[in-house]
C-alpha atoms as a PDB file:
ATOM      1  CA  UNK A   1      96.622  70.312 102.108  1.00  0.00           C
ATOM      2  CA  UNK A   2      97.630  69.518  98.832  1.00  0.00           C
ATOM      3  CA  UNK A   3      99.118  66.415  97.685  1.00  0.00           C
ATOM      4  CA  UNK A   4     102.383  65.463  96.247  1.00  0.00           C
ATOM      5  CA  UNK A   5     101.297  65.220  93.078  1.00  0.00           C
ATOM      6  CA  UNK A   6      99.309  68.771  93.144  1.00  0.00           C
ATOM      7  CA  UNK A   7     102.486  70.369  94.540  1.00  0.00           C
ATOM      8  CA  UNK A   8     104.645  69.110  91.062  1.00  0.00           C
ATOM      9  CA  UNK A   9     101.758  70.304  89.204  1.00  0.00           C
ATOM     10  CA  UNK A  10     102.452  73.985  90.609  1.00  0.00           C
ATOM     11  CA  UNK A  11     106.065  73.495  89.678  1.00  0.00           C
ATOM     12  CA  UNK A  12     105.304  72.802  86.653  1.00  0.00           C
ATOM     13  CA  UNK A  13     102.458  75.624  85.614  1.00  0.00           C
ATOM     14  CA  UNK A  14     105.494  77.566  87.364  1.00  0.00           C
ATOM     15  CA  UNK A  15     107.885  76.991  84.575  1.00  0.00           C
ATOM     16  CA  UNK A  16     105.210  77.673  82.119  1.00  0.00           C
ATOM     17  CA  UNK A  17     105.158  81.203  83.928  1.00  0.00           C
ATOM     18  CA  UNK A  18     108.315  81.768  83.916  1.00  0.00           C
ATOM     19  CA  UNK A  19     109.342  81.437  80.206  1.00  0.00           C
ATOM     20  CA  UNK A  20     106.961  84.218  79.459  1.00  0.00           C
ATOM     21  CA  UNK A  21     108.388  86.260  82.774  1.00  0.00           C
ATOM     22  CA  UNK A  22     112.533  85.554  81.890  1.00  0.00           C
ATOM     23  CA  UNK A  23     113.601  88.851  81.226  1.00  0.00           C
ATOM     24  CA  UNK A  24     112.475  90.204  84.226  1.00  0.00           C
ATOM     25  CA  UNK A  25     113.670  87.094  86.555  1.00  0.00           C
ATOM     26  CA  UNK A  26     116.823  86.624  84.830  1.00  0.00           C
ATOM     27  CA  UNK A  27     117.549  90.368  86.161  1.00  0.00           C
ATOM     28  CA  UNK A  28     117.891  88.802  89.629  1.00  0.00           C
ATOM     29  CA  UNK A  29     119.667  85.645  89.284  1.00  0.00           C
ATOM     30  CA  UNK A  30     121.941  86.325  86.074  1.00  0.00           C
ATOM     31  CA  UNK A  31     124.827  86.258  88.474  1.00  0.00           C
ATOM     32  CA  UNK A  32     123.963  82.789  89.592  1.00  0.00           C
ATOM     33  CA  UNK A  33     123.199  81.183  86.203  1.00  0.00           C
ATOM     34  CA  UNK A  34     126.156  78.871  84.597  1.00  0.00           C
ATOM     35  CA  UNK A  35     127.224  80.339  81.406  1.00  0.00           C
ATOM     36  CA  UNK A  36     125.256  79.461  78.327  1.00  0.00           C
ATOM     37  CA  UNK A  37     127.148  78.406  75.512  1.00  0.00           C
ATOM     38  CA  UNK A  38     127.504  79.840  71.918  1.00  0.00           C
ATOM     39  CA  UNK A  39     126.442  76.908  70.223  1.00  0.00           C
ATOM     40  CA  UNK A  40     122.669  77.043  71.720  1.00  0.00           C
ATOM     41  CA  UNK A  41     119.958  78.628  69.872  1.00  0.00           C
ATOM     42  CA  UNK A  42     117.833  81.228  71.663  1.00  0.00           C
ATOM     43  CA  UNK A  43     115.403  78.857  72.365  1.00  0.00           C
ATOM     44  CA  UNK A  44     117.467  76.425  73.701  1.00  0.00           C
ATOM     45  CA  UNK A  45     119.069  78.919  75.986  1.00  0.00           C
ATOM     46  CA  UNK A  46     115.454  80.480  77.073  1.00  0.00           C
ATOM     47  CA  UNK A  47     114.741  76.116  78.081  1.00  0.00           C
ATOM     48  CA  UNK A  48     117.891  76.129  79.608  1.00  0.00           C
ATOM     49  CA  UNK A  49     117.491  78.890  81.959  1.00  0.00           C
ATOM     50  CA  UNK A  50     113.862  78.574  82.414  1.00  0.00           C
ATOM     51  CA  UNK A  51     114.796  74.808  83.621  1.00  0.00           C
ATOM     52  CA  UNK A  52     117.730  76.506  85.803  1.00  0.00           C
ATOM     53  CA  UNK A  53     114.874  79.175  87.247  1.00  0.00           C
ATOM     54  CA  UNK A  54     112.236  76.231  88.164  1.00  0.00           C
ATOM     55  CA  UNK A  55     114.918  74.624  89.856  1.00  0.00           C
ATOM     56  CA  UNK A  56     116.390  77.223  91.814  1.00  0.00           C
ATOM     57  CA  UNK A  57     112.986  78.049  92.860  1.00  0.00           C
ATOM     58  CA  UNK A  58     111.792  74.931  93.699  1.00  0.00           C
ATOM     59  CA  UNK A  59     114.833  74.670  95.949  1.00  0.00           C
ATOM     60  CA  UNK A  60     114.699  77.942  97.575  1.00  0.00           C
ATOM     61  CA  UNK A  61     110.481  77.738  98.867  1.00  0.00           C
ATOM     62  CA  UNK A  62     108.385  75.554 100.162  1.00  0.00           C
ATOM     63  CA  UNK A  63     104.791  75.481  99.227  1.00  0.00           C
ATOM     64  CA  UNK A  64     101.649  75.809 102.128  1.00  0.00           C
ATOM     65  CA  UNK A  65      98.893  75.088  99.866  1.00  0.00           C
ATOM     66  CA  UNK A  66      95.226  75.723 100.507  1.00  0.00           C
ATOM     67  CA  UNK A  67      95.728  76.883 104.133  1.00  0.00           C
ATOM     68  CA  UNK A  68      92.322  78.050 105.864  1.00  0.00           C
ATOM     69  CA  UNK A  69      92.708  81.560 107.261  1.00  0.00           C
ATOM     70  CA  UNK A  70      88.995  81.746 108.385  1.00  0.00           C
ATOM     71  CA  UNK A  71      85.790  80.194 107.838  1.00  0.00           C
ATOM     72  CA  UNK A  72      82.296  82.392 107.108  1.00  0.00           C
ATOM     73  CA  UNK A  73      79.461  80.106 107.881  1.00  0.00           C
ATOM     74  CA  UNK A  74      80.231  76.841 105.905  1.00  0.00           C
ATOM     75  CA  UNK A  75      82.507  78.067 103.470  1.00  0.00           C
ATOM     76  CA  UNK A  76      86.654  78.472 104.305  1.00  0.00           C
ATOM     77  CA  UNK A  77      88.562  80.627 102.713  1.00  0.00           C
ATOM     78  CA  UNK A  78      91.995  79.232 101.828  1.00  0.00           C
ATOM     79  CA  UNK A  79      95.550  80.443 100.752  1.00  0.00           C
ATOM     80  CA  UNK A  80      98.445  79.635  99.104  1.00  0.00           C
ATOM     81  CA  UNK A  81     101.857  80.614 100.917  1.00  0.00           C
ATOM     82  CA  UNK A  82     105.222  80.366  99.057  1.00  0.00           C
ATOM     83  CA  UNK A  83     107.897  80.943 102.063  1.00  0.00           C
ATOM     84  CA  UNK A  84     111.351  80.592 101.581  1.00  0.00           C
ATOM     85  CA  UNK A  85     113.290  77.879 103.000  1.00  0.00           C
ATOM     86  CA  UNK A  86     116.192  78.892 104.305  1.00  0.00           C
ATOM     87  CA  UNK A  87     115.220  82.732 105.769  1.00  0.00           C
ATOM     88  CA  UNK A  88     117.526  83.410 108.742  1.00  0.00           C
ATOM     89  CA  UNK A  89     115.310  86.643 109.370  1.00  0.00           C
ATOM     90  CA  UNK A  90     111.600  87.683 108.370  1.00  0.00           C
ATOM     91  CA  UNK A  91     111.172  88.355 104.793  1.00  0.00           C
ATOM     92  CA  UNK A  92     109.386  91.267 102.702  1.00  0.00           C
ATOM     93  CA  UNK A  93     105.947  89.804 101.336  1.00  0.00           C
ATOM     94  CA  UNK A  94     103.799  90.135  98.647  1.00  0.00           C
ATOM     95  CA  UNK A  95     100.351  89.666  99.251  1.00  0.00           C
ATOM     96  CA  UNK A  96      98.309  88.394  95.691  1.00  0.00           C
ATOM     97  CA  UNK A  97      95.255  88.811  94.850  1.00  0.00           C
ATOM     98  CA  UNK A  98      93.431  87.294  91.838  1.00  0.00           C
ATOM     99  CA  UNK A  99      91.131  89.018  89.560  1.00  0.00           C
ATOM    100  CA  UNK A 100      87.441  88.255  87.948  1.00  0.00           C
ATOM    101  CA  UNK A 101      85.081  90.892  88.521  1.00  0.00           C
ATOM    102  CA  UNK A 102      84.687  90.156  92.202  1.00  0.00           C
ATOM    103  CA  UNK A 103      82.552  86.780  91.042  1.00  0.00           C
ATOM    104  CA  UNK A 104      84.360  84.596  88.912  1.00  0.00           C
ATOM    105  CA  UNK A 105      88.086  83.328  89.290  1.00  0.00           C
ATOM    106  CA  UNK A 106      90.405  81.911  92.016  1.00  0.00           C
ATOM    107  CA  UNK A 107      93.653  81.812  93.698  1.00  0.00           C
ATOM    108  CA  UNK A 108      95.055  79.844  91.267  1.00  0.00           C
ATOM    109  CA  UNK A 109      94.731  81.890  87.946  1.00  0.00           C
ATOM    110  CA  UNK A 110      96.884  84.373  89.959  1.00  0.00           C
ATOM    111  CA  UNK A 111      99.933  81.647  89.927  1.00  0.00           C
ATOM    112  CA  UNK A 112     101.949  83.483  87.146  1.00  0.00           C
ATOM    113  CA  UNK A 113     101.407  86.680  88.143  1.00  0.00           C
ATOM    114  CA  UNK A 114     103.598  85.316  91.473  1.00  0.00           C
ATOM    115  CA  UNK A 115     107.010  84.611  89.503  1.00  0.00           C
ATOM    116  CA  UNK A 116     108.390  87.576  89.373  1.00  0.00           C
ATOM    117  CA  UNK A 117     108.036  88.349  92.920  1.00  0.00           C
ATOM    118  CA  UNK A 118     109.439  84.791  93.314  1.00  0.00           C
ATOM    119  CA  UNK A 119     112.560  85.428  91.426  1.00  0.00           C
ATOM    120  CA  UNK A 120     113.039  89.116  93.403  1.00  0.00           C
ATOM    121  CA  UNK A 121     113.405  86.758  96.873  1.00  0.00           C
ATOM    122  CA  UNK A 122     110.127  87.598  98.082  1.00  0.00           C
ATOM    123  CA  UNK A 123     107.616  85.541 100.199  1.00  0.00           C
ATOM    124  CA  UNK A 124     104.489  85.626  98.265  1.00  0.00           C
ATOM    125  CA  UNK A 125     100.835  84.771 100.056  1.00  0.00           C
ATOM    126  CA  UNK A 126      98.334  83.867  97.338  1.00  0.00           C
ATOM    127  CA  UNK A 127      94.995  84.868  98.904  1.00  0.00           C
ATOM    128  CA  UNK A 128      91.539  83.401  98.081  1.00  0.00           C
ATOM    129  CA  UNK A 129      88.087  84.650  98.666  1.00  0.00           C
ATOM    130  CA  UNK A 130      84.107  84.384  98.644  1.00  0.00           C
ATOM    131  CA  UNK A 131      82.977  84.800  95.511  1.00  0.00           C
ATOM    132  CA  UNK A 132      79.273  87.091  94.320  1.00  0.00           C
ATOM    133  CA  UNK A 133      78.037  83.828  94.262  1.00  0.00           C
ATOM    134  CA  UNK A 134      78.736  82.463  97.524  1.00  0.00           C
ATOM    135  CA  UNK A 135      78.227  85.427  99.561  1.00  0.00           C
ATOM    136  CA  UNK A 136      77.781  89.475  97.941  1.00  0.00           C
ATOM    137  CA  UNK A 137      79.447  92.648  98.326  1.00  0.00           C
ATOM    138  CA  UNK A 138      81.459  93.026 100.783  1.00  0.00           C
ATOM    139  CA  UNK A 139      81.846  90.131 101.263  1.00  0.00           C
ATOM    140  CA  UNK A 140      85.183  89.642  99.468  1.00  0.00           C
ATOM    141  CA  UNK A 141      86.864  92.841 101.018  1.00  0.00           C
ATOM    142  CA  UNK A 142      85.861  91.177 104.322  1.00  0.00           C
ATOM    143  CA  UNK A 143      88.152  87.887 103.433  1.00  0.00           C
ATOM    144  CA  UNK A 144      91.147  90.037 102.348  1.00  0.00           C
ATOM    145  CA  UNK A 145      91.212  91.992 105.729  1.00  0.00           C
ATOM    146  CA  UNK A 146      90.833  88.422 107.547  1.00  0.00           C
ATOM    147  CA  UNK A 147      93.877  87.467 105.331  1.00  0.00           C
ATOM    148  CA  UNK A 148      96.034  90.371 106.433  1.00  0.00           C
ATOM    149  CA  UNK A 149      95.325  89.058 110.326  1.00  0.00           C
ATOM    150  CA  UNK A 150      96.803  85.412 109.321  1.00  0.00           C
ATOM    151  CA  UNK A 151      99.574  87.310 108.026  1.00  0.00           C
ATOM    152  CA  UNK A 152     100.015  88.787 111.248  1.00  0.00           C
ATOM    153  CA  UNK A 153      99.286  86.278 113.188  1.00  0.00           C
ATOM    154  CA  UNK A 154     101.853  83.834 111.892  1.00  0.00           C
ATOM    155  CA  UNK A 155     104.442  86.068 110.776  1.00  0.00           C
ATOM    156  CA  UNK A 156     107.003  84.751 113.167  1.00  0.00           C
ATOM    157  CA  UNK A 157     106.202  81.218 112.286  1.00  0.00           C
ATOM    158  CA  UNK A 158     106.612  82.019 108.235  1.00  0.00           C
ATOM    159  CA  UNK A 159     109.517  84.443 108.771  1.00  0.00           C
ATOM    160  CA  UNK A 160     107.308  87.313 107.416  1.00  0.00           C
ATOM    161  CA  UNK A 161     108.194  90.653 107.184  1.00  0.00           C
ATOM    162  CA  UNK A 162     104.762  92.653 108.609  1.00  0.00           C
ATOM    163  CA  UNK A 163     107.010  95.945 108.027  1.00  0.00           C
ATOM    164  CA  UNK A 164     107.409  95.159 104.579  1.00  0.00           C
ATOM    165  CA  UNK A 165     104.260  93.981 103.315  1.00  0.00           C
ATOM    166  CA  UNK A 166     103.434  94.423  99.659  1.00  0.00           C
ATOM    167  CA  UNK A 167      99.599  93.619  98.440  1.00  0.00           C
ATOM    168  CA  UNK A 168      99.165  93.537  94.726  1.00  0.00           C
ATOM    169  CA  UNK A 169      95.996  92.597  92.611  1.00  0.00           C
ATOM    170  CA  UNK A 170      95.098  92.791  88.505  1.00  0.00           C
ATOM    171  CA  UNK A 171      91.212  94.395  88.184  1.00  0.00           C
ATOM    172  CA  UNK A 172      88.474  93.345  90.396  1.00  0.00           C
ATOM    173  CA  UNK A 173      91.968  91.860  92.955  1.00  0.00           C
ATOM    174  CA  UNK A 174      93.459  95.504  92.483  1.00  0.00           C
ATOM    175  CA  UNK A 175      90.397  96.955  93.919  1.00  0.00           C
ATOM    176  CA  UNK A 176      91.072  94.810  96.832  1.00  0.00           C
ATOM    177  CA  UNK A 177      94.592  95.403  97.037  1.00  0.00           C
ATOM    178  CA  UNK A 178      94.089  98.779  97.584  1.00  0.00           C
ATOM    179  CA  UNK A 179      91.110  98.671  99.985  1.00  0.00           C
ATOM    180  CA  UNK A 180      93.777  96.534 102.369  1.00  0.00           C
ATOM    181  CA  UNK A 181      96.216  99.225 102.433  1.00  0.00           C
ATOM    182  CA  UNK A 182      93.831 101.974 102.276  1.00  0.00           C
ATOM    183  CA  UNK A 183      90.894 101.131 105.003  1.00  0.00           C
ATOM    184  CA  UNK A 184      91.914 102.331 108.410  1.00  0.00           C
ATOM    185  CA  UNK A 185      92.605 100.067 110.968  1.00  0.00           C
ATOM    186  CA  UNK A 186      89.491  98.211 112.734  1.00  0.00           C
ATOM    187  CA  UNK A 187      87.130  99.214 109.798  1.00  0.00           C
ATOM    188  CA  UNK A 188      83.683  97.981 109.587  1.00  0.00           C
ATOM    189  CA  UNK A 189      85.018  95.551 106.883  1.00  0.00           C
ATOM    190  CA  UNK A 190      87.005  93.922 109.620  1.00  0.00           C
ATOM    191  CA  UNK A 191      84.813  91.190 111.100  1.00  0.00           C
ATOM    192  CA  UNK A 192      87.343  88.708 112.446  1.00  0.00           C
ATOM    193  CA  UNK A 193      87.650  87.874 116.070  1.00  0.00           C
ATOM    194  CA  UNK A 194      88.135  91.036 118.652  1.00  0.00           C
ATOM    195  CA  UNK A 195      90.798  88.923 119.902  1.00  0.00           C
ATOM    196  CA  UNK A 196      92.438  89.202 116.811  1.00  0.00           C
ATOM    197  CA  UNK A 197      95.409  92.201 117.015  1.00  0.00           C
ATOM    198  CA  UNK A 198      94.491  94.970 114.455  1.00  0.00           C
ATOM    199  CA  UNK A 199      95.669  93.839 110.918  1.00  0.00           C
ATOM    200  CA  UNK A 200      99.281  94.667 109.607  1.00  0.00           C
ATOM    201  CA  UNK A 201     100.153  97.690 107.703  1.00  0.00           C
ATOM    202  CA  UNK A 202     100.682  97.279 104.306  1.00  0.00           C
ATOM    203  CA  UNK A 203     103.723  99.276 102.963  1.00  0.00           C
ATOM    204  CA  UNK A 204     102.723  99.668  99.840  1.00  0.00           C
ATOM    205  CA  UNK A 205     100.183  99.237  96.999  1.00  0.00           C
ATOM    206  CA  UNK A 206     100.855  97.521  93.346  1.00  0.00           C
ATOM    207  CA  UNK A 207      97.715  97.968  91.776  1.00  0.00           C
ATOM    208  CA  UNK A 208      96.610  96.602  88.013  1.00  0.00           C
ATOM    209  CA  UNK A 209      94.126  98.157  86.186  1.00  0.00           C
ATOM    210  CA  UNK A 210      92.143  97.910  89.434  1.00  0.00           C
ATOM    211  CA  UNK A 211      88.193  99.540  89.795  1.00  0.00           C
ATOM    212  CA  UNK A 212      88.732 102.372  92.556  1.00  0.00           C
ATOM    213  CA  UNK A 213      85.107 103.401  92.457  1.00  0.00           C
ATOM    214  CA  UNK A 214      82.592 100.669  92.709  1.00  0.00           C
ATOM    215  CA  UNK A 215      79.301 102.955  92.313  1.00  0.00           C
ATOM    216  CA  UNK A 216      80.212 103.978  88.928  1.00  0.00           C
ATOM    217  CA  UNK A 217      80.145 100.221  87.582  1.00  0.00           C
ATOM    218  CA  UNK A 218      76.983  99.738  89.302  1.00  0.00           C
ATOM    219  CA  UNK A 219      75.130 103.022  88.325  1.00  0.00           C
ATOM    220  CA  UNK A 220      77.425 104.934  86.386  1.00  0.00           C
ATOM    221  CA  UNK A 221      75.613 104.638  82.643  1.00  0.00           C
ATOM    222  CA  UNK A 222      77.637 103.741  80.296  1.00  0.00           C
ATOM    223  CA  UNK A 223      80.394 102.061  82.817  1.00  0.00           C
ATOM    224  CA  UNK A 224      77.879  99.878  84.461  1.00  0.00           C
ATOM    225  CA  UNK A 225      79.477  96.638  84.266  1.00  0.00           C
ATOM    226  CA  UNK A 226      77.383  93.478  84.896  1.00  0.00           C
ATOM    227  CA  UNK A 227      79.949  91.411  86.994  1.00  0.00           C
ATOM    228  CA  UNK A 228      79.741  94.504  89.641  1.00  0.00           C
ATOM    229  CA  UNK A 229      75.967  94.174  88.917  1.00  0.00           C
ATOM    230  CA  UNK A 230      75.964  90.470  89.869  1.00  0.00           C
ATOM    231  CA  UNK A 231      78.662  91.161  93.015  1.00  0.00           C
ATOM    232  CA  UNK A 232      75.879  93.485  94.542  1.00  0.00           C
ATOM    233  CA  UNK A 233      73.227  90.909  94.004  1.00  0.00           C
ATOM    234  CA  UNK A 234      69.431  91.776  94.345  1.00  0.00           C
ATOM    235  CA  UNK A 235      69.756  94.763  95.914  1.00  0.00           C
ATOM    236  CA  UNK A 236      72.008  97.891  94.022  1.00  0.00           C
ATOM    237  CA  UNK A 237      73.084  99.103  97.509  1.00  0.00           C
ATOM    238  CA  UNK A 238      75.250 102.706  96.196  1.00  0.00           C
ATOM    239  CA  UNK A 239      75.823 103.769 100.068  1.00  0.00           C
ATOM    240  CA  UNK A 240      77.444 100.453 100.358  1.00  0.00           C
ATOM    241  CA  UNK A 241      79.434 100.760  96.870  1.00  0.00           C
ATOM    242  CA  UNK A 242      80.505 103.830  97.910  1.00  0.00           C
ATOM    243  CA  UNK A 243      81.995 102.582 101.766  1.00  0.00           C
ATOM    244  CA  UNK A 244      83.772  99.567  99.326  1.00  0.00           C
ATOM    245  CA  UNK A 245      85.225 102.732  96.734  1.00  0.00           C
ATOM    246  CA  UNK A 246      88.948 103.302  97.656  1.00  0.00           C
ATOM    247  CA  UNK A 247      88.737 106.901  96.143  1.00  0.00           C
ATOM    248  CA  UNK A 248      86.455 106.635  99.145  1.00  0.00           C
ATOM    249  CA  UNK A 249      89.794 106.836 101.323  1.00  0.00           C
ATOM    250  CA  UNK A 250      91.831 109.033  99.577  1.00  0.00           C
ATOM    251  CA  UNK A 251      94.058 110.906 102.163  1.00  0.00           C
ATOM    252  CA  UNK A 252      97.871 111.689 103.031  1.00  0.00           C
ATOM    253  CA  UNK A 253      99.809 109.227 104.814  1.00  0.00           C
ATOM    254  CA  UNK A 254      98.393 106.166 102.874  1.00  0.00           C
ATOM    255  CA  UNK A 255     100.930 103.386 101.970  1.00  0.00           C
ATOM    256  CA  UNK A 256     102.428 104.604  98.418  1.00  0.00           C
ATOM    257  CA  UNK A 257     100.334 103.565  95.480  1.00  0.00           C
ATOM    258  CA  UNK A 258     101.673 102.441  92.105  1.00  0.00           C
ATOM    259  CA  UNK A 259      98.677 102.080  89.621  1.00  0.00           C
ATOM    260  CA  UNK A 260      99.178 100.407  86.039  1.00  0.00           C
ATOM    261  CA  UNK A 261      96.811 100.743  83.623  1.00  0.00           C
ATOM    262  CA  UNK A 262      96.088 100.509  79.820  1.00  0.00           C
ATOM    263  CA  UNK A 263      94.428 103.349  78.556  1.00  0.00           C
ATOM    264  CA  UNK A 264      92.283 101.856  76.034  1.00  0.00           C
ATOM    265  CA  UNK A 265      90.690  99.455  78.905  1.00  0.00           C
ATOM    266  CA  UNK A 266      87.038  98.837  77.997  1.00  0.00           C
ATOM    267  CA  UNK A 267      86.700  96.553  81.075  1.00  0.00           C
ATOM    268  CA  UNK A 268      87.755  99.168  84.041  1.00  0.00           C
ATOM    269  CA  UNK A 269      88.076 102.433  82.076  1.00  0.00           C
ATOM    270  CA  UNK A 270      91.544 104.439  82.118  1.00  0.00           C
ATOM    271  CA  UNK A 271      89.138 106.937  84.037  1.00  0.00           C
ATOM    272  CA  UNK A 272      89.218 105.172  87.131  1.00  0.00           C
ATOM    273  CA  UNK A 273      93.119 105.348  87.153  1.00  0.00           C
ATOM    274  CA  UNK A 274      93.148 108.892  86.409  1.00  0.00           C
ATOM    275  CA  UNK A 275      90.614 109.391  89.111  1.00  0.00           C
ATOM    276  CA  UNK A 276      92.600 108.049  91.812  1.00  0.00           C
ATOM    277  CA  UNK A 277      95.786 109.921  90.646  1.00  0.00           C
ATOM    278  CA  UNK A 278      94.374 113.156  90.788  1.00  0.00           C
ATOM    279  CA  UNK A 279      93.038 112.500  94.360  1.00  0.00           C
ATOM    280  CA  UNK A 280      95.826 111.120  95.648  1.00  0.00           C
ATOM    281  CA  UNK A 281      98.328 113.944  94.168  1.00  0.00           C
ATOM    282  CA  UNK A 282      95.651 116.595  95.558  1.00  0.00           C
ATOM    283  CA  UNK A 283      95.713 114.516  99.332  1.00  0.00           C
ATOM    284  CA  UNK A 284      99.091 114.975  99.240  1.00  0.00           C
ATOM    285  CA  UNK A 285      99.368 110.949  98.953  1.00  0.00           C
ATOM    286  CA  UNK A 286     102.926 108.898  97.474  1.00  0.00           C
ATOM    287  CA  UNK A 287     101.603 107.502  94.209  1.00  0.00           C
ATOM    288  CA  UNK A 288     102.650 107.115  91.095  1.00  0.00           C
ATOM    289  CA  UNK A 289     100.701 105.851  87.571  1.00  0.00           C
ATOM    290  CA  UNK A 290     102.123 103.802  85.204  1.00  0.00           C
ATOM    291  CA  UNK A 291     100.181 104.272  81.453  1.00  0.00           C
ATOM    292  CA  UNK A 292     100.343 101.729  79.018  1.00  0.00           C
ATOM    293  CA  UNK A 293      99.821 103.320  75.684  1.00  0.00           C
ATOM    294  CA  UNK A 294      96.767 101.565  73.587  1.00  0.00           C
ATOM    295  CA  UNK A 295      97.033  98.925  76.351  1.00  0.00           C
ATOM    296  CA  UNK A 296      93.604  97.190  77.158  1.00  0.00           C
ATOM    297  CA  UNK A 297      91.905  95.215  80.331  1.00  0.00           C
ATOM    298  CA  UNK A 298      95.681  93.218  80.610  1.00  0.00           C
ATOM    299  CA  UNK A 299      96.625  90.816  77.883  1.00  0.00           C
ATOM    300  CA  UNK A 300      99.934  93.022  77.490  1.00  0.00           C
ATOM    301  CA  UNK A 301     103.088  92.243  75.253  1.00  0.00           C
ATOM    302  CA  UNK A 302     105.688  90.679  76.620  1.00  0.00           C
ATOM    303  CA  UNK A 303     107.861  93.989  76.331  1.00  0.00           C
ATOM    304  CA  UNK A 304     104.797  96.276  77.521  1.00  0.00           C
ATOM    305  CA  UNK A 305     105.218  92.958  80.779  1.00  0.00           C
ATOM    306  CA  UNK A 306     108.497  93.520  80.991  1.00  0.00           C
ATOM    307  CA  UNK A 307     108.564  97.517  81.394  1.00  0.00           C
ATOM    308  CA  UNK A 308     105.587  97.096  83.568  1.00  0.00           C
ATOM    309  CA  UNK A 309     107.719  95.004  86.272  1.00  0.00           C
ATOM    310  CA  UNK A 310     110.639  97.424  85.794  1.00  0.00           C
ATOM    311  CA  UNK A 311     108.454  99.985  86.974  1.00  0.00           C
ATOM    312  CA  UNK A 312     107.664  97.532  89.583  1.00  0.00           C
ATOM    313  CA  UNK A 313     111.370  97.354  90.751  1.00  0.00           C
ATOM    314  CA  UNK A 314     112.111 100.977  90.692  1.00  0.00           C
ATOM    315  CA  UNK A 315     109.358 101.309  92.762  1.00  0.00           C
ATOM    316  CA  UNK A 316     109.554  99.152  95.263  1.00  0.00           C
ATOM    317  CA  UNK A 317     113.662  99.811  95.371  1.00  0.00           C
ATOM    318  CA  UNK A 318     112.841 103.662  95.705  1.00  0.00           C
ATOM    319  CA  UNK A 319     110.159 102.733  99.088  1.00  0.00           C
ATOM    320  CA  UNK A 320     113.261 100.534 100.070  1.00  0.00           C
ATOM    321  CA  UNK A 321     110.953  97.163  99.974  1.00  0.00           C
ATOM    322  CA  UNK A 322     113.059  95.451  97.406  1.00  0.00           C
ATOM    323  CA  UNK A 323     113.989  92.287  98.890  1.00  0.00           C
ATOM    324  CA  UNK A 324     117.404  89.717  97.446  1.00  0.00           C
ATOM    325  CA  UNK A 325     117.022  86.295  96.417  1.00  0.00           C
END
């Protein structure tokens, strides 16, 4: 667990977050923010309510830092869980998962990416996982489905809502987002215990500029990418990169999908978004992809941010998963 003085140090990379992020929040608790006087600046008013955010924050979750959700020979893989304090029933949850090419990167980079979800009254579960380095492909996809069975397994002890269970990623995390909502149920990616119930569904899919097919970064010409490279280790394995592709599982009846993506991304090309849209419109699948014009591997404005999460909302109000602070 972490200590006192790592749990301030969250807060206060929180607030940090949240200054950037105060449009969107400030949609869902203008009606419980004091008035802000005439006589302050912008700034001061942006310090003043970013203060006001923390704080109503801080009060409303509690932090479960660094909890192991399973161990893989010596190494134990560890989340973050932000659950709110006071839930009288189980809350809608967003599952996070952080970015970095599948080898580089951990939960915590992922922190700010969290606040909005924060401010929208959700439970968020911050999810970490096995890096290239520590153990290759698939490894990684492995740890996420473990995750989803901690999520299940102490739902009723977090007040989480397993019928409501959002799982969100940016790049090399949106590729795992989507293989957790998109592999079927007892996969061969699913190695925990066979006492284990079968994971939760996921309800639905926020996926950033994630890679949704693996072989074509690993043998693909000109999209070969050498983080995927690295992931796969000695041996380029395209059987196995195509079992770990979520175009792979393409089919109707999959959680709906919202996919945002730049489409001058020289990282994860705009084709791999495209890709999936067209399947998924052709399977018959709920989707929907979000373009950001000239937008590149993330790094987005603060207004192309701020649409970004208002597509976000609609979304997620139109699947009826929006939850209330």
């Amino acid at each position: 667990m972490d200590t006192i003085m790592d749990t301030a140090a969250r807060q206060y990379i929180a607030l940090a977050g949240i200054i950037v992020v105060l449009n969107i929040a400030l949609q869902q608790l203008q009606a419980q923010m004091p008035t802000i006087g005439k006589e302050h600046t912008r700034p001061q008013a942006l310090q003043y309510q970013g203060v006001a955010l923390v704080a109503d924050l801080h009060n409303r979750y509690r932090i479960l830092a660094n909890e192991p959700y399973w161990r893989q020979g010596n190494y134990e893989c560890t989340l973050d869980a932000y659950i709110p304090r006071y839930a009288v029933q189980p809350v809608p949850t967003v599952i996070m998962i952080h970015g970095g090419g599948w080898v580089s990167g951990t939960k915590e980079i992922a922190q700010m990416h969290i606040i909005p979800y924060l401010a929208m009254g959700f439970a968020v579960v911050n999810v970490g996982y096995r890096l290239g380095h520590i153990a290759p492909a698939p490894a990684a996809v492995e740890d996420i489905r473990a995750a989803l069975r901690w999520i299940g397994r102490n739902s009723k002890t977090y007040m989480l809502d397993t019928a409501a269970l959002i799982v969100t990623g940016h790049s090399a995390g949106g590729h795992l987002a989507l293989l957790a909502g998109m592999l079927p149920p007892n996969s061969e990616f699913d190695r925990a215990s066979v006492m284990d119930a079968r994971p939760p569904r996921i309800a639905a899919i926020i996926n950033w500029f994630g890679i949704t097919d693996v072989t074509d970064q690993i043998d693909g010409g000109e999209h070969v990418r050498e983080y995927a490279v690295r992931w796969f280790g000695r041996e380029q394995n395209r059987e196995l990169a195509r079992r770990i592709s979520p175009l792979t599982y393409v089919r109707k009846g999959l959680p709906p999908i919202l996919t945002i993506h730049g489409n001058a991304d020289s990282v994860v090309p705009y084709s791999h978004a495209m890709r999936l849209h067209e399947a998924l419109a052709a399977a018959g699948a709920s989707h929907r992809l979000y373009t950001i014009p000239r937008g590149g591997h993330g790094g987005f404005s603060i207004e192309e941010t701020v649409k970004a999460y208002m597509v976000i909302q609609e979304f997620l109000q139109q699947h009826h998963l929006l939850s209330k602070p």
